[in-house]
Protein backbone atom coordinates (compact mmCIF):
# COMPACT_ATOMS: atom_id res chain seq x y z
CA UNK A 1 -33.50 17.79 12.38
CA UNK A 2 -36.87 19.08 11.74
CA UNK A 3 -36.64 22.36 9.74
CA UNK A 4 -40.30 23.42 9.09
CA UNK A 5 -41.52 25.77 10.76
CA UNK A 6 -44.46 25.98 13.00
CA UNK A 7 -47.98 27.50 12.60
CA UNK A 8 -47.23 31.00 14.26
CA UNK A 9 -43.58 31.24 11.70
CA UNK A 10 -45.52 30.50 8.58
CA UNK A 11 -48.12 33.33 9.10
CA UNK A 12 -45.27 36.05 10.29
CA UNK A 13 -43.76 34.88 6.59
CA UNK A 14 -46.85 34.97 4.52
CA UNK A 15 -47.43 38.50 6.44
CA UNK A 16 -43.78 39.50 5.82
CA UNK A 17 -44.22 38.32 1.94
CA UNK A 18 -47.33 40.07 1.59
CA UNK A 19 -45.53 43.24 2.55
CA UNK A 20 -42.50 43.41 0.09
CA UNK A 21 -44.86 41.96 -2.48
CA UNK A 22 -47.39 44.91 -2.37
CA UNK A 23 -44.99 47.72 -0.52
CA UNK A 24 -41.62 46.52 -1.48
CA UNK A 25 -41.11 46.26 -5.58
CA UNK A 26 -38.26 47.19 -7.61
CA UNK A 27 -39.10 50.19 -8.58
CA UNK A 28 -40.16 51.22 -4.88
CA UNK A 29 -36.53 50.04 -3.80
CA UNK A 30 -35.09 52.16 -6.87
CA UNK A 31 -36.79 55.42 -5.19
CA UNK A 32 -35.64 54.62 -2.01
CA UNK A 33 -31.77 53.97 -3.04
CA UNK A 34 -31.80 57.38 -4.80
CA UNK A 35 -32.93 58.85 -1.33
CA UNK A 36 -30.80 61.25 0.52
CA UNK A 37 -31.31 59.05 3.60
CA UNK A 38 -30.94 55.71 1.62
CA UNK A 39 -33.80 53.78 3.68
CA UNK A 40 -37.29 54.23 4.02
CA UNK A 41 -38.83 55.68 6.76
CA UNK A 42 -42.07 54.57 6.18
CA UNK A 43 -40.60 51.20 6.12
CA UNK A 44 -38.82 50.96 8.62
CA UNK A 45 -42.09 52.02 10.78
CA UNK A 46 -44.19 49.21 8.71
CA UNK A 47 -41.29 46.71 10.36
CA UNK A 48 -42.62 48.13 13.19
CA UNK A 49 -46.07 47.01 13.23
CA UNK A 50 -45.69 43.61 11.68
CA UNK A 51 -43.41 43.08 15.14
CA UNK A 52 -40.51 42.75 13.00
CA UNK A 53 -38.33 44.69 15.13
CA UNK A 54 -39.87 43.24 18.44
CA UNK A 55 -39.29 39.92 17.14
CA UNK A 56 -36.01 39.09 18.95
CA UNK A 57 -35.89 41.26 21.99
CA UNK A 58 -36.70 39.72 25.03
CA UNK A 59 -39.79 39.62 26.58
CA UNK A 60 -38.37 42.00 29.50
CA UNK A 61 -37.46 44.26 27.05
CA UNK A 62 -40.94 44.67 25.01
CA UNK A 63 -40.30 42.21 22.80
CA UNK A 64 -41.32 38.81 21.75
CA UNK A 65 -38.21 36.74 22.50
CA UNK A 66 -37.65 34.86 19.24
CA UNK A 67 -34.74 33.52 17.83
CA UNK A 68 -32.53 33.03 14.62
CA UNK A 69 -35.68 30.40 13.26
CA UNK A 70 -38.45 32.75 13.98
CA UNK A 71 -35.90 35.22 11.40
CA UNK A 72 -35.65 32.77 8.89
CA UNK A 73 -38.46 33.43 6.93
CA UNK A 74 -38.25 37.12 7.21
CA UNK A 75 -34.78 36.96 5.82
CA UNK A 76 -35.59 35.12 2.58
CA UNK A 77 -38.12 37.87 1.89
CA UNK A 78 -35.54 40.92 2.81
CA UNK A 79 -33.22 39.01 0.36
CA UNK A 80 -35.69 38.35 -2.12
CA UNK A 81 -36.88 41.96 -2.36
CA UNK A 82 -33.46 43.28 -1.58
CA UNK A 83 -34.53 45.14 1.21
CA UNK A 84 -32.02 47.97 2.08
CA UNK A 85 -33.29 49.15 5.45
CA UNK A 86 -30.49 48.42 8.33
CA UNK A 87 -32.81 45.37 9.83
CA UNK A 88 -29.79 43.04 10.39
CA UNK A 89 -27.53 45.28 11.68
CA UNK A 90 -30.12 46.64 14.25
CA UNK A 91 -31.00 43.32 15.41
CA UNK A 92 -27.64 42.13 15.81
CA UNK A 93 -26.35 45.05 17.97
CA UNK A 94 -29.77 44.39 19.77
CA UNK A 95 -28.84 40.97 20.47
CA UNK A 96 -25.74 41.66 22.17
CA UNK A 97 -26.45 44.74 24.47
CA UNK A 98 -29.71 42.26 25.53
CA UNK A 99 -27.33 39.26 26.26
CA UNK A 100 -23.87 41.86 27.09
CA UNK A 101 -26.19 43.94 29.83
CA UNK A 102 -26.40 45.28 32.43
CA UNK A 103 -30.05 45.38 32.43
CA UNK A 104 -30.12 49.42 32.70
CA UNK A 105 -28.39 50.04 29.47
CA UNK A 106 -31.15 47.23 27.62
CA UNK A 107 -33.86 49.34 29.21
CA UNK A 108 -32.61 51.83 28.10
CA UNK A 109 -32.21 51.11 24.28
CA UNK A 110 -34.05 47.46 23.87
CA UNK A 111 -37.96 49.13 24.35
CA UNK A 112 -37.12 51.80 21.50
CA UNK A 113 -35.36 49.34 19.05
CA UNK A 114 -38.75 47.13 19.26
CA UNK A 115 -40.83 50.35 18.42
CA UNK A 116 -38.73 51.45 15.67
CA UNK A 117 -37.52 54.47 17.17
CA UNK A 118 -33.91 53.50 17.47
CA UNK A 119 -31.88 52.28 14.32
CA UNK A 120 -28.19 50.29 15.30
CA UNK A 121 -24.81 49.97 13.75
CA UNK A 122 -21.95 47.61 14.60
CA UNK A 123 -18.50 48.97 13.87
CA UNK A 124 -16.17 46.59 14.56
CA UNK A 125 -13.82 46.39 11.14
CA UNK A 126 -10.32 47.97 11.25
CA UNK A 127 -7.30 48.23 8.54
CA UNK A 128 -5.56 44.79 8.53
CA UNK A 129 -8.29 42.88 10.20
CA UNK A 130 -9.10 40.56 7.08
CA UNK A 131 -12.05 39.01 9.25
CA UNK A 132 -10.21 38.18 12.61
CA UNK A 133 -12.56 39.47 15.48
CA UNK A 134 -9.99 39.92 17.95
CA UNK A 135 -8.21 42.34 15.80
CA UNK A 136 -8.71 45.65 17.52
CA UNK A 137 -6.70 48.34 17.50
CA UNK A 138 -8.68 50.90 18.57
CA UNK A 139 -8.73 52.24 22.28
CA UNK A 140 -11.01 53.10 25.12
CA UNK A 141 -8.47 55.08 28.17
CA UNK A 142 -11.00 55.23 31.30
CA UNK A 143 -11.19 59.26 31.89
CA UNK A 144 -13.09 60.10 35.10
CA UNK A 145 -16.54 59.08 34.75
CA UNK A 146 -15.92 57.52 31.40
CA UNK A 147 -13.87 56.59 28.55
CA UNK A 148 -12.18 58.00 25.59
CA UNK A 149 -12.44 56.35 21.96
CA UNK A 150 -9.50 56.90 19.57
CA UNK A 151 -8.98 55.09 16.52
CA UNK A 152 -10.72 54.62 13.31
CA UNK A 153 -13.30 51.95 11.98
CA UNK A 154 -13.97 50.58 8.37
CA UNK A 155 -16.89 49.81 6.28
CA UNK A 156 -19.50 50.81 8.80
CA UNK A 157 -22.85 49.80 7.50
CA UNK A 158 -25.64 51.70 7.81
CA UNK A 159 -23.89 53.83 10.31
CA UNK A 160 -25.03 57.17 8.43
CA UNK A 161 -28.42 56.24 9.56
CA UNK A 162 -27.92 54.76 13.03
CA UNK A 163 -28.93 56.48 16.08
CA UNK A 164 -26.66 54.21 18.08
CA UNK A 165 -23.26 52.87 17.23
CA UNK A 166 -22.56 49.56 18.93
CA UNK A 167 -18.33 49.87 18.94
CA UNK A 168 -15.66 47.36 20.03
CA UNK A 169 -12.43 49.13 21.47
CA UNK A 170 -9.53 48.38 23.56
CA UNK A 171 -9.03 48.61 27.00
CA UNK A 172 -6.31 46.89 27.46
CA UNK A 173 -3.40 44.18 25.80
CA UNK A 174 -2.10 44.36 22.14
CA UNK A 175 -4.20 45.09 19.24
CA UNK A 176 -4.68 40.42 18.65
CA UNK A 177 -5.06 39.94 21.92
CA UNK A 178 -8.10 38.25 23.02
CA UNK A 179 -8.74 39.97 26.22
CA UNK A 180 -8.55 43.46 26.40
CA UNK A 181 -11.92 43.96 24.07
CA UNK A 182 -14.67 45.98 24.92
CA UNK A 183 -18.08 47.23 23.53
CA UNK A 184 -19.90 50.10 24.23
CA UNK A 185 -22.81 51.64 22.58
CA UNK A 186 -22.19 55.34 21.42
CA UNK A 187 -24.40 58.19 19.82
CA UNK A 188 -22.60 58.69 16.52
CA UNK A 189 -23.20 62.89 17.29
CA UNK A 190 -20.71 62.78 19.65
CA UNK A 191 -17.62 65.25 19.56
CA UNK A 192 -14.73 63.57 18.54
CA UNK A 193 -16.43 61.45 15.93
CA UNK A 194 -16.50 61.66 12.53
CA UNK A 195 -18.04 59.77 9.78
CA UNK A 196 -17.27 59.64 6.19
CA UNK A 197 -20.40 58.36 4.30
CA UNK A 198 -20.31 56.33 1.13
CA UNK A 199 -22.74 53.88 -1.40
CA UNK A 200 -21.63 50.18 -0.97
CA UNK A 201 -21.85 48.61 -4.36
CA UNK A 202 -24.63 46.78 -3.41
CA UNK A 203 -26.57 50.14 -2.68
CA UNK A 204 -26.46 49.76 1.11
CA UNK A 205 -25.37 52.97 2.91
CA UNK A 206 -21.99 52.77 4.95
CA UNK A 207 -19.09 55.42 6.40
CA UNK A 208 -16.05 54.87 7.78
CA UNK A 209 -15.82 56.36 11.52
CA UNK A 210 -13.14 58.50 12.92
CA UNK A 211 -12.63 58.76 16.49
CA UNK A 212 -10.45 61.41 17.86
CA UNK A 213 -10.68 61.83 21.84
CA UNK A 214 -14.47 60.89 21.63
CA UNK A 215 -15.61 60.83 25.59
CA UNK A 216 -18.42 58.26 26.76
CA UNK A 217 -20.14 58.28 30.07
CA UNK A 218 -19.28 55.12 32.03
CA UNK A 219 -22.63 53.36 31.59
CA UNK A 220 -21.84 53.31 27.76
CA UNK A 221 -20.22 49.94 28.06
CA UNK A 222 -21.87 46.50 27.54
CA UNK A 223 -20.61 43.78 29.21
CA UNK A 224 -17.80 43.12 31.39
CA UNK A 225 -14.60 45.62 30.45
CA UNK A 226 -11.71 43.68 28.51
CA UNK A 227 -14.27 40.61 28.07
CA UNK A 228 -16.22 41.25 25.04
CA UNK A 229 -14.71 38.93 22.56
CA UNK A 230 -16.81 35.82 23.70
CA UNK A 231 -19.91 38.36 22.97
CA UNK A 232 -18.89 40.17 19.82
CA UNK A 233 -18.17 36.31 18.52
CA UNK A 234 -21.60 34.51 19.10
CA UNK A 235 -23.45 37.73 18.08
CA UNK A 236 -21.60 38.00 14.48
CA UNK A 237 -22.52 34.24 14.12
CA UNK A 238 -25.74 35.01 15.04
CA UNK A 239 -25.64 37.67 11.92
CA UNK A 240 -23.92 35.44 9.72
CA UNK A 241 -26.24 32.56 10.53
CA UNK A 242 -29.50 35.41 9.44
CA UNK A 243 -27.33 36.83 6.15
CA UNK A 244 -27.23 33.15 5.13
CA UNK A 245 -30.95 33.05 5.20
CA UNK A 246 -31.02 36.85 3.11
CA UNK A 247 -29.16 35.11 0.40
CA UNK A 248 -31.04 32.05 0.03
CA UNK A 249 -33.97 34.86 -0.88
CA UNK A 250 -31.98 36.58 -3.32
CA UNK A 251 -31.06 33.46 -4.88
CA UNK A 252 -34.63 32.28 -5.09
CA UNK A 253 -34.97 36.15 -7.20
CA UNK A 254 -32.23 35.23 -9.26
CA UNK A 255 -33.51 31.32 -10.26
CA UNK A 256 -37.36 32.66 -10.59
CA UNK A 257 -36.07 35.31 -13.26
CA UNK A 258 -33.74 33.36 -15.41
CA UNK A 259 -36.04 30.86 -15.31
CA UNK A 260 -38.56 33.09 -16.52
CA UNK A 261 -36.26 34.83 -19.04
CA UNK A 262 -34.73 31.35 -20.53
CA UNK A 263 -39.04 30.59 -21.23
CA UNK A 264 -39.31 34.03 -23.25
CA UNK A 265 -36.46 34.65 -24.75
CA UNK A 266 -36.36 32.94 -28.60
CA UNK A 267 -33.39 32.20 -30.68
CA UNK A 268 -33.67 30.14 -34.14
CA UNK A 269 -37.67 30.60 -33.68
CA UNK A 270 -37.62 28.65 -30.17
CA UNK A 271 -37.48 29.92 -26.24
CA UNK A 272 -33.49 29.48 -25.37
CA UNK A 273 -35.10 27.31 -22.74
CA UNK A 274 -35.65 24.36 -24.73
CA UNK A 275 -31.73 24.09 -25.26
CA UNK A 276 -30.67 21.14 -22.89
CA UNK A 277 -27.39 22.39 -22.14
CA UNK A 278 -29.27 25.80 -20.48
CA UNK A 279 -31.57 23.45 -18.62
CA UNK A 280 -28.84 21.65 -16.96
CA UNK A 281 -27.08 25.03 -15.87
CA UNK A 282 -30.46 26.24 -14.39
CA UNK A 283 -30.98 22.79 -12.74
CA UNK A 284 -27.49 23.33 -11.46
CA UNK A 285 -28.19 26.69 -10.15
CA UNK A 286 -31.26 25.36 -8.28
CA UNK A 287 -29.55 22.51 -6.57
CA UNK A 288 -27.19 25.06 -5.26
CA UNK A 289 -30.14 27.16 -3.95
CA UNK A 290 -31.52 24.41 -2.56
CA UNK A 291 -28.66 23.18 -0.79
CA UNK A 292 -27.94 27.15 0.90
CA UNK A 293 -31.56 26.89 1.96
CA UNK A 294 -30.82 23.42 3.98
CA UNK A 295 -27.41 25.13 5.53
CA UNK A 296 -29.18 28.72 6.10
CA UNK A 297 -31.72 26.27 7.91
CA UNK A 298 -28.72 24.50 10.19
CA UNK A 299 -27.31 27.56 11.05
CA UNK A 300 -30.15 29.12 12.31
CA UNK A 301 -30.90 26.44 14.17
CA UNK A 302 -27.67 26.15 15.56
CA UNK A 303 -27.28 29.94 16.71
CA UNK A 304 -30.34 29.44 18.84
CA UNK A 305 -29.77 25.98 20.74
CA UNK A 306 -26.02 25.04 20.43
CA UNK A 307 -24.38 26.72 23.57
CA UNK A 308 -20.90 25.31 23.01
CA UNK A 309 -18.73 27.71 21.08
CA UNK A 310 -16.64 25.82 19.00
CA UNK A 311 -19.92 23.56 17.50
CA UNK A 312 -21.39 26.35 17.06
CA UNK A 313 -18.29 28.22 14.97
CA UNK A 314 -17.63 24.54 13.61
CA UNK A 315 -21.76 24.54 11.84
CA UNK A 316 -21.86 28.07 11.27
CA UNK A 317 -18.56 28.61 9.18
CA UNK A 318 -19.44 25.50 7.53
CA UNK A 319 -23.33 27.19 6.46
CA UNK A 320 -21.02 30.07 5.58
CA UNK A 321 -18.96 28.23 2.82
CA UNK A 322 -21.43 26.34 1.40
CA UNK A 323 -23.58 29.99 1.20
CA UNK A 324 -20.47 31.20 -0.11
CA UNK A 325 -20.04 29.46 -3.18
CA UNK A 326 -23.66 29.19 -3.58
CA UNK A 327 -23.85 33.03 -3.82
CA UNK A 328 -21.13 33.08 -6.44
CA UNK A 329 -22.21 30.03 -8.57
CA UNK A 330 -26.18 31.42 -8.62
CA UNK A 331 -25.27 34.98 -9.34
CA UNK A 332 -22.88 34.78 -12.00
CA UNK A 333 -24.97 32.18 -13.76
CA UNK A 334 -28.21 34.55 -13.49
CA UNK A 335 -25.97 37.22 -14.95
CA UNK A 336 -24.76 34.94 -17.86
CA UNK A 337 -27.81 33.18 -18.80
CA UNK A 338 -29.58 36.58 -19.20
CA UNK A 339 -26.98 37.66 -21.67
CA UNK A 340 -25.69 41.82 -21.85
CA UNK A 341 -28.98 42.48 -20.45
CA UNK A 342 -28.25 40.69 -17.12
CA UNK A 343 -25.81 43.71 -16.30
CA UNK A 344 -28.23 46.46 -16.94
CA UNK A 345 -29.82 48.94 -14.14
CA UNK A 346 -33.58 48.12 -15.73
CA UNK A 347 -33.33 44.04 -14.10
CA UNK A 348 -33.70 43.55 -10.74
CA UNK A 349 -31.45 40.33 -11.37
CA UNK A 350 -28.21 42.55 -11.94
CA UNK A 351 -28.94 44.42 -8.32
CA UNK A 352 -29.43 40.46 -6.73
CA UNK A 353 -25.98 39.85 -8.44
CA UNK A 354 -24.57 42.74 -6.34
CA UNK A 355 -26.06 41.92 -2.91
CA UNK A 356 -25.04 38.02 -3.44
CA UNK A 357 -21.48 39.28 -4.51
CA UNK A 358 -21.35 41.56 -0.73
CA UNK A 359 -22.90 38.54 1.16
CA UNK A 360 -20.30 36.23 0.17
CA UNK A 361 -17.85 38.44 2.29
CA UNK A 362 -19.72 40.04 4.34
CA UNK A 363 -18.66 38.66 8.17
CA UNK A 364 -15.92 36.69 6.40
CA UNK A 365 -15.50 35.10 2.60
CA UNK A 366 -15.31 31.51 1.92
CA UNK A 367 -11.03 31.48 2.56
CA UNK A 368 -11.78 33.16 6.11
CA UNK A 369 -14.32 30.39 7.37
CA UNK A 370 -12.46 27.28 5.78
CA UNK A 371 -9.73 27.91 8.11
CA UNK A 372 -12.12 28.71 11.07
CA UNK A 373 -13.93 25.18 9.94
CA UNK A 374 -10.67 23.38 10.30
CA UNK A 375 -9.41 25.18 13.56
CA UNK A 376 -12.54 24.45 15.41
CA UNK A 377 -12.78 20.69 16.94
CA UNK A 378 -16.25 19.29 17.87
CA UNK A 379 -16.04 17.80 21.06
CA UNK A 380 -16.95 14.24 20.65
């Protein structure tokens, strides 16, 4: 499988570098952390106008029509400048109301997503879930010309600064059943709901959403009622496929500055670099960067052109581990071979170490897609 990427890919990346190199830095991301809204505006519009946001909407929809691979590159240089803005999140929700329908509701939403006006959460997550998609306990009673939401949903990211929520609820069957799911995309001002904001630890902005008789008109719903599963599934390997690609970034950060710190840093009159047992550990860390890149690479690739199901859960889950372990073997080695300072605010590296440590279980840890790796059977 070729994994290069084509002429019109490597100038979106050097464009998308070129960005977070000049507009993005450390102490830029530092201001906007420490921001009431916890993302930057001015950002977020910049996405905007390097087509960032128009990249994978359809064509129908004002946008370009591009896949996981046309991402790729933009990934490793959110990860590498630990971007903060809710681009994944936005993108992913995107991706499902576009492939979920009907057609009205992506006219609807679709055009203002591409144009920046419209930032997207998914909450999905519930008490007890531990990763299992089908695991929904929240309901949707039809009420008229609508629904009503009740129930409560987890870890929301970037839901305080969404101006749609993209939520999975049940219309019918037990809370593991797999039919019986259903999405619908929700204004998160809505009476009824409530959100309870909070800092992840990896300075992302999340809330947990409470849903108490929340009413939504009819036309709120994406997809078929009770069928969503089948949807909510390809999309979050679609986002799990991209958050591979974020982490390979971040662990190019982490290699380039302990690399950099193990050539400056002197003990008994040398750089600490020179000691052979240090090289080996950074060569280590390096292979296993290397090897994340190749499965971030699969998966992507995968998530666009593999229509069968259980391949496609079968190569992702497997990208998933290997990014997994590659997360925690890169980032606690970046941490160690910088010493007490690795752990302070002032490096960059000790922020990379917190976004590798949420990736690793973010859309399910390296336990959670072992088992999925050995459930699913690749039809011969």
């Amino acid at each position: 499988m070729n994994f290069d990427l084509n002429e019109e890919q490597r100038l979106l990346a050097d464009s998308v570098r070129r960005y977070v190199a000049n507009e993005y830095s450390f102490e830029a991301r530092k201001r906007i952390v420490s921001s009431e809204a916890g993302y930057s505006a001015r950002a977020w519009a910049s996405f905007a106008e390097l087509g960032l946001l128009a990249l994978p909407i359809p064509t129908e929809h004002g946008g370009f029509g591009g896949g996981a691979v046309d991402l790729l590159a933009v990934m490793e240089a959110f990860g590498e400048a630990l971007v903060v803005e809710p681009y994944l999140s936005t993108i992913l929700c995107a991706r499902m109301v576009a492939r979920g329908g009907p057609d009205d509701l992506g006219k609807a939403h679709l055009p203002a997503v591409a144009e920046g006006s419209m930032k997207l959460a998914f909450a999905h997550t519930e008490d007890g879930a531990r990763h299992d998609l089908q695991h929904v306990a929240m309901t949707a009673q039809p009420d008229g010309e609508g629904y009503v939401l009740d129930g409560v949903k987890r870890v929301v990211l970037h839901a305080p600064q969404a101006d749609r929520v993209l939520v999975s609820a049940r219309t019918a069957g037990a809370t593991t059943d797999e039919e019986g799911i259903s999405l619908f995309i929700v204004d998160p001002r809505t009476a009824g709901i409530t959100m309870r904001g909070y800092r992840t630890i990896d300075e992302m902005r999340a809330a947990d959403m409470i849903f108490r008789g929340a009413r939504v008109p009819a036309d709120a719903l994406v997809g078929e009622d009770g069928g969503a599963l089948e949807l909510i599934d390809e999309g979050v390997d679609f986002g799990t496929a991209l958050l591979c690609a974020e982490a390979v970034g971040a662990m190019k950060h982490a290699n380039d500055a302990t690399l950099e710190y193990l050539k400056t840093r002197k003990q008994f009159g040398v750089p600490i670099g020179s000691f052979q047992a240090l090289q080996h550990r950074m060569v280590d860390m390096v292979i296993s960067a290397e090897q994340a890149r190749s499965m971030a690479s699969l998966a992507c690739a995968t998530v666009d052109s593999e229509r069968d199901a259980a391949r496609r859960a079968h190569i992702v889950s497997a990208a998933k581990i290997r990014i997994a372990d590659a997360c925690r073997h890169v980032s606690q080695e970046s941490v160690q071979l910088h010493g007490g300072m690795g752990m302070s605010e002032e490096l960059k590296v000790s922020h990379t170490f917190r976004r590798l440590t949420m990736i690793a279980q973010q859309f399910g840890d390296a336990d959670h897609h072992l088992e999925r790796f050995a459930k699913t059977v690749i039809p011969a």
